[in-house]
Protein backbone atom coordinates (compact mmCIF):
# COMPACT_ATOMS: atom_id res chain seq x y z
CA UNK A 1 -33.99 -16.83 16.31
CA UNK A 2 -30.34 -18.96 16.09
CA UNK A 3 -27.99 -18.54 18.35
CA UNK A 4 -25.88 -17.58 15.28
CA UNK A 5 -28.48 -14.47 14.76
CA UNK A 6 -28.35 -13.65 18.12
CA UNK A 7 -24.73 -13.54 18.13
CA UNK A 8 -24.83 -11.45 15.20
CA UNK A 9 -27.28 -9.28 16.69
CA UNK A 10 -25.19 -8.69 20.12
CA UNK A 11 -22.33 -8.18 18.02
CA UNK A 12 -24.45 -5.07 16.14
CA UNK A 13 -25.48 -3.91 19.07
CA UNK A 14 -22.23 -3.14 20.54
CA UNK A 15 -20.98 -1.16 17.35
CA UNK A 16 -21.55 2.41 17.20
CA UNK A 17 -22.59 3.67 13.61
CA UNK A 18 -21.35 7.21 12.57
CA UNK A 19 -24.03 9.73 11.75
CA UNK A 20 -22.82 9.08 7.83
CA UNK A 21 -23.27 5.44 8.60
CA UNK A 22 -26.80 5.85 9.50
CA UNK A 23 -27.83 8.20 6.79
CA UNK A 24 -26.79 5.83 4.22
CA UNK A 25 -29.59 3.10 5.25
CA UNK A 26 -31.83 5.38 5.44
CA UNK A 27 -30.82 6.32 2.15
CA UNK A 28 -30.76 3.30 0.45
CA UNK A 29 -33.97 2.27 2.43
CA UNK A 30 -35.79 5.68 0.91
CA UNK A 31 -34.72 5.41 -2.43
CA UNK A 32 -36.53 1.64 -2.89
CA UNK A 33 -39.68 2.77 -1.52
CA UNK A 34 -40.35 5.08 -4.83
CA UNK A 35 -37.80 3.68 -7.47
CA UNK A 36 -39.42 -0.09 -6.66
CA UNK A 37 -43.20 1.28 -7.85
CA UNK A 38 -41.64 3.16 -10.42
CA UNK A 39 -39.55 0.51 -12.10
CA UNK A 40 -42.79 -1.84 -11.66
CA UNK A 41 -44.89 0.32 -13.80
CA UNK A 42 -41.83 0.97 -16.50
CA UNK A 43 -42.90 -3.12 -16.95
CA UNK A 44 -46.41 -2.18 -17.67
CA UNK A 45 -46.32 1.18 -19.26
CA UNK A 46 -43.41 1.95 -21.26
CA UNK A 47 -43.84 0.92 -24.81
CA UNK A 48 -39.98 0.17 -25.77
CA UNK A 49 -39.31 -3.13 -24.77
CA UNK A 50 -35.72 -1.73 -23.19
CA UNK A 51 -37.01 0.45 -20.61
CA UNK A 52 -39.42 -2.31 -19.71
CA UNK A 53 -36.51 -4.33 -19.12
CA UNK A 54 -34.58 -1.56 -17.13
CA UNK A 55 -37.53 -1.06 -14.64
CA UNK A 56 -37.55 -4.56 -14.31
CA UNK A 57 -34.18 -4.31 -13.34
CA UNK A 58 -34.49 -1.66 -10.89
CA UNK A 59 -37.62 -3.03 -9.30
CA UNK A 60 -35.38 -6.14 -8.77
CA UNK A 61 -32.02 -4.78 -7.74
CA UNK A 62 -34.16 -2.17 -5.06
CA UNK A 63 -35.81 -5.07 -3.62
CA UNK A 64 -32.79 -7.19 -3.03
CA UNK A 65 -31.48 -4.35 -1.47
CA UNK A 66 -34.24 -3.54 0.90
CA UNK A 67 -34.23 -7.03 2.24
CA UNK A 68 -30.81 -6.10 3.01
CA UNK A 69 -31.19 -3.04 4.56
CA UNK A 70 -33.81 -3.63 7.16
CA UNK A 71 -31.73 -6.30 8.02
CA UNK A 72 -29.43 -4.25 8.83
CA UNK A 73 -31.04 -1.13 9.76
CA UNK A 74 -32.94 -4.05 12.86
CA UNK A 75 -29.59 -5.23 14.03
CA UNK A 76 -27.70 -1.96 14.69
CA UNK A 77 -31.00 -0.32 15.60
CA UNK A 78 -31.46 2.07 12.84
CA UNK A 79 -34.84 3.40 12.15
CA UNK A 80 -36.24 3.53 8.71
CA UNK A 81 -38.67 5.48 6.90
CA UNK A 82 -41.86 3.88 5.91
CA UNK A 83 -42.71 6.02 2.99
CA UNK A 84 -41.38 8.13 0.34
CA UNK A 85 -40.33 11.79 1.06
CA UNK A 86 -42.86 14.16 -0.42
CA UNK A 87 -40.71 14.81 -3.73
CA UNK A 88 -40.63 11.01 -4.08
CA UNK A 89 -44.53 10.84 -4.02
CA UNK A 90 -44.58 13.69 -7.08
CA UNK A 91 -42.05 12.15 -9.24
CA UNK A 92 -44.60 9.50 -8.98
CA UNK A 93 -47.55 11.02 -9.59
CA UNK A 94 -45.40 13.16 -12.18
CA UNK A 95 -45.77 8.99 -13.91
CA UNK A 96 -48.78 8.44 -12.86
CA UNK A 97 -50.04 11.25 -15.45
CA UNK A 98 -47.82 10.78 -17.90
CA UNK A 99 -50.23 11.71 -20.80
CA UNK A 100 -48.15 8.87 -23.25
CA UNK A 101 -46.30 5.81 -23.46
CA UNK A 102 -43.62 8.14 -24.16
CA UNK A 103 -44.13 10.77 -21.83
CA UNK A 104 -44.33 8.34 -19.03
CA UNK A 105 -40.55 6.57 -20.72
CA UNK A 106 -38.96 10.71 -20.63
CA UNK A 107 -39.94 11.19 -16.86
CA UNK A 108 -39.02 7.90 -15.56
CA UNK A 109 -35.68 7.83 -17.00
CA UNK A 110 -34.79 11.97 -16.31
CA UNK A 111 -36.59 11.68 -12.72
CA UNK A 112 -34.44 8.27 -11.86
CA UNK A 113 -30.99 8.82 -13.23
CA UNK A 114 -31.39 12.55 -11.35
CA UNK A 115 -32.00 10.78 -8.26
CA UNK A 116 -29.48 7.96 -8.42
CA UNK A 117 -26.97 10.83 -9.08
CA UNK A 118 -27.35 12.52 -5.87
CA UNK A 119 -27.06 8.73 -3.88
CA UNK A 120 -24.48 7.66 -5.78
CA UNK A 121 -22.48 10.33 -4.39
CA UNK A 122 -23.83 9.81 -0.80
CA UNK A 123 -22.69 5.92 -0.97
CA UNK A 124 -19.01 6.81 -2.15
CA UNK A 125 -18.54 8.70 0.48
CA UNK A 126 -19.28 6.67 3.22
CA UNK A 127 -17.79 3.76 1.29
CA UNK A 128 -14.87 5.83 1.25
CA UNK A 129 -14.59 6.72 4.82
CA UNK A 130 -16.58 4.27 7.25
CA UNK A 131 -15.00 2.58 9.58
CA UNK A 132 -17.61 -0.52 10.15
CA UNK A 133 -16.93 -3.49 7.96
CA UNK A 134 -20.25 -4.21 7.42
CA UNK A 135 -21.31 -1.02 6.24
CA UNK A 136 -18.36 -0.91 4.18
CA UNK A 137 -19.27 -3.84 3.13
CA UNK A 138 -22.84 -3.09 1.84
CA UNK A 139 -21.86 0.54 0.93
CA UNK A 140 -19.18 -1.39 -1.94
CA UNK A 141 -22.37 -3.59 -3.12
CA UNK A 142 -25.15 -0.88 -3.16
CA UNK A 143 -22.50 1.44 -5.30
CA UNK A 144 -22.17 -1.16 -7.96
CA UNK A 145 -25.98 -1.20 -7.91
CA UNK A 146 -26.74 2.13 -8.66
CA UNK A 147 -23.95 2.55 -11.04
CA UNK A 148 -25.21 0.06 -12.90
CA UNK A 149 -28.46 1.85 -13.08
CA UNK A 150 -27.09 4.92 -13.85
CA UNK A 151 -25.86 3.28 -16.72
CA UNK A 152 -29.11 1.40 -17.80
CA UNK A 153 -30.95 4.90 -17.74
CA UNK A 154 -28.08 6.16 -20.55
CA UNK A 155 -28.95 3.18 -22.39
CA UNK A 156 -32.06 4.40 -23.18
CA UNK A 157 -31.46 7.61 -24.61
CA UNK A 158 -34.20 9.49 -22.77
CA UNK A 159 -31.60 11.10 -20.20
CA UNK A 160 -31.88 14.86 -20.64
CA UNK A 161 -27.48 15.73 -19.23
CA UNK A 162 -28.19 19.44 -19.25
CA UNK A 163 -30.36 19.44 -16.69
CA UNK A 164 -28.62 17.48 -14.72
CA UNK A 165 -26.50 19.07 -11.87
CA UNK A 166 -23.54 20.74 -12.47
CA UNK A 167 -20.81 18.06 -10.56
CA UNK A 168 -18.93 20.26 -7.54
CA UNK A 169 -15.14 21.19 -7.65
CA UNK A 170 -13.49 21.03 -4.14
CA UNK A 171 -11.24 23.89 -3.37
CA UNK A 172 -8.58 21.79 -2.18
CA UNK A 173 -8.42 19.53 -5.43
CA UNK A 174 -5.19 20.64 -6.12
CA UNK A 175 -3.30 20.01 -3.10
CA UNK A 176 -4.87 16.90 -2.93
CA UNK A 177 -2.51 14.75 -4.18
CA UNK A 178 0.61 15.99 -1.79
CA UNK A 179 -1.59 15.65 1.06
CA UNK A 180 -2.13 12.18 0.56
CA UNK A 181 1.35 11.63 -0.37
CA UNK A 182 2.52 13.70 3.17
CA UNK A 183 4.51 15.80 1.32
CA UNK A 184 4.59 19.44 1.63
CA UNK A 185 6.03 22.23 -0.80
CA UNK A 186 9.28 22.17 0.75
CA UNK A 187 9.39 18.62 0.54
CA UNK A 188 8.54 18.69 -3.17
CA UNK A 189 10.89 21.42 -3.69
CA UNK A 190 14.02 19.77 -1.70
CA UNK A 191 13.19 16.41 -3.39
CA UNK A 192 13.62 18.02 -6.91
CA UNK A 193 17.34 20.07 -5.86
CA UNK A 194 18.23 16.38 -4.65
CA UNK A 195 17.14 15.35 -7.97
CA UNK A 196 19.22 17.59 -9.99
CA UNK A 197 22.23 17.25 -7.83
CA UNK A 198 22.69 13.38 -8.45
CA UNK A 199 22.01 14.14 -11.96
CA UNK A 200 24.55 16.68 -12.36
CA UNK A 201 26.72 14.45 -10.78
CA UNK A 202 26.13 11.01 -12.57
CA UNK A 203 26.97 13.35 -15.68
CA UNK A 204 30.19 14.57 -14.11
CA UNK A 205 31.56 11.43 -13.37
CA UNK A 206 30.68 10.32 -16.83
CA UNK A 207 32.88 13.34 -18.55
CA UNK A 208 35.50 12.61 -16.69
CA UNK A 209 35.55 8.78 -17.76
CA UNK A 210 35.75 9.44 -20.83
CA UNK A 211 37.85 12.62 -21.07
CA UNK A 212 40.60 9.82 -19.16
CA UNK A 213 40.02 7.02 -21.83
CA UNK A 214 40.20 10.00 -24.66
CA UNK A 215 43.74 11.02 -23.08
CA UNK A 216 44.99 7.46 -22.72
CA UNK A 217 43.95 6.59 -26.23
CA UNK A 218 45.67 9.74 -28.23
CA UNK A 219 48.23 8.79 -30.68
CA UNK A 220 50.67 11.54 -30.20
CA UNK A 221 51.13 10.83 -26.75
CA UNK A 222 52.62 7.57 -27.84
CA UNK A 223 54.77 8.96 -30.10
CA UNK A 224 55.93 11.34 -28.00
CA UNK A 225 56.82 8.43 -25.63
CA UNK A 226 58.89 6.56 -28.31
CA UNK A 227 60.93 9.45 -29.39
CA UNK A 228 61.83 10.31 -25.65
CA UNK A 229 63.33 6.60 -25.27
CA UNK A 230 67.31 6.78 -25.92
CA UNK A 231 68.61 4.96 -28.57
CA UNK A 232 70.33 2.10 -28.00
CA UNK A 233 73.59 1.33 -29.28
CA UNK A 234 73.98 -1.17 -32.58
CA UNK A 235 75.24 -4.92 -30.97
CA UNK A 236 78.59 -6.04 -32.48
């Protein structure tokens, strides 16, 4: 090993992950060791030449990933599953015995974009909240990856969106914004009197400008200042 790996290592070592942190290589990690075979067979058993291509891409993409999270998952001594979970291993099987060239194209796509759903979701979080710049770091890059597949599984038009799952609606949705903002209701609520003062005001000021210019402009008072003028006397 370089001394710039072992440096890299030591460095690893001395971090502590968060629980979040942890789950999301193990995550990432679990979700290549049943989307990789499954993509690999989309090559050899789908019949329209697009899916082939998008299980090439996901077969690809996973793999790439993988490399990097072992990597990982060895430096900050994370330990990683070594097979799929036991729904995994029957979405497989569920392709394994696809009866058709089409049956096999329905399950892969419902049974993948379902699953890259519920991880997509896991990764923003952490992205969202981690404090380690390397998991930051590979949370940003595996995000792009599975929205990108989430995408490529649309693109085939196989994706069944009414059985997918309902998306949650936090509770505190609507206070969110004035909580990220600091503001409370009586800050919102003294912010909007200022408002209205300084607007009444501005239009005060403006009345009163031009009620002056309207006064010093009226023709009557000039006439009444010329006839209040004495006369003066003829010169000789």
């Amino acid at each position: 090993m370089s001394q710039l790996a072992l440096q890299g290592t030591a460095r690893a070592q001395g971090v502590t992950l968060t629980d979040a942190d942890r789950d999301l290589l193990v995550r990432v990690r679990q979700a290549g060791l049943w989307e990789m075979p499954a993509g690999d067979w989309a090559r050899t058993r789908a019949a329209d030449p697009h899916v082939k291509d998008v299980g090439m891409t996901l077969m690809v993409d996973h793999g790439r990933l993988d490399v990097a999270v072992r990597d990982m998952a060895a430096r900050f001594g994370v330990r990683l599953p070594e097979q799929p979970t036991k729904d995994q291993q029957s979405w497989l099987r569920e392709m394994r015995d696809a009866p058709s060239a089409s049956d096999f194209e329905r399950v892969f796509a419902n049974r993948l974009r379902a699953a890259h759903g519920v991880v997509f979701a896991v990764i923003a979080g952490v992205r969202a909240g981690t404090r380690n710049d390397e998991i930051r770091q590979f949370a940003a890059t595996a995000n792009q990856v599975v929205l990108r597949h989430i995408t490529l599984l649309e693109s085939t038009g196989l994706v069944d969106f009414g059985r997918l799952p309902q998306p949650t609606v936090s509770t505190t949705a609507t206070t969110s914004a004035a909580s990220a903002l600091n503001l409370s209701a009586k800050d919102v609520t003294t912010s909007v009197v200022l408002g209205l003062l300084l607007c009444g005001a501005t239009l005060l000021l403006l009345w009163l400008i031009r009620h002056s210019l309207r006064k010093r402009n009226r023709p009557g008072d000039n006439e009444d200042a010329t006839a209040r003028q004495p006369a003066r006397p003829p010169a000789t």
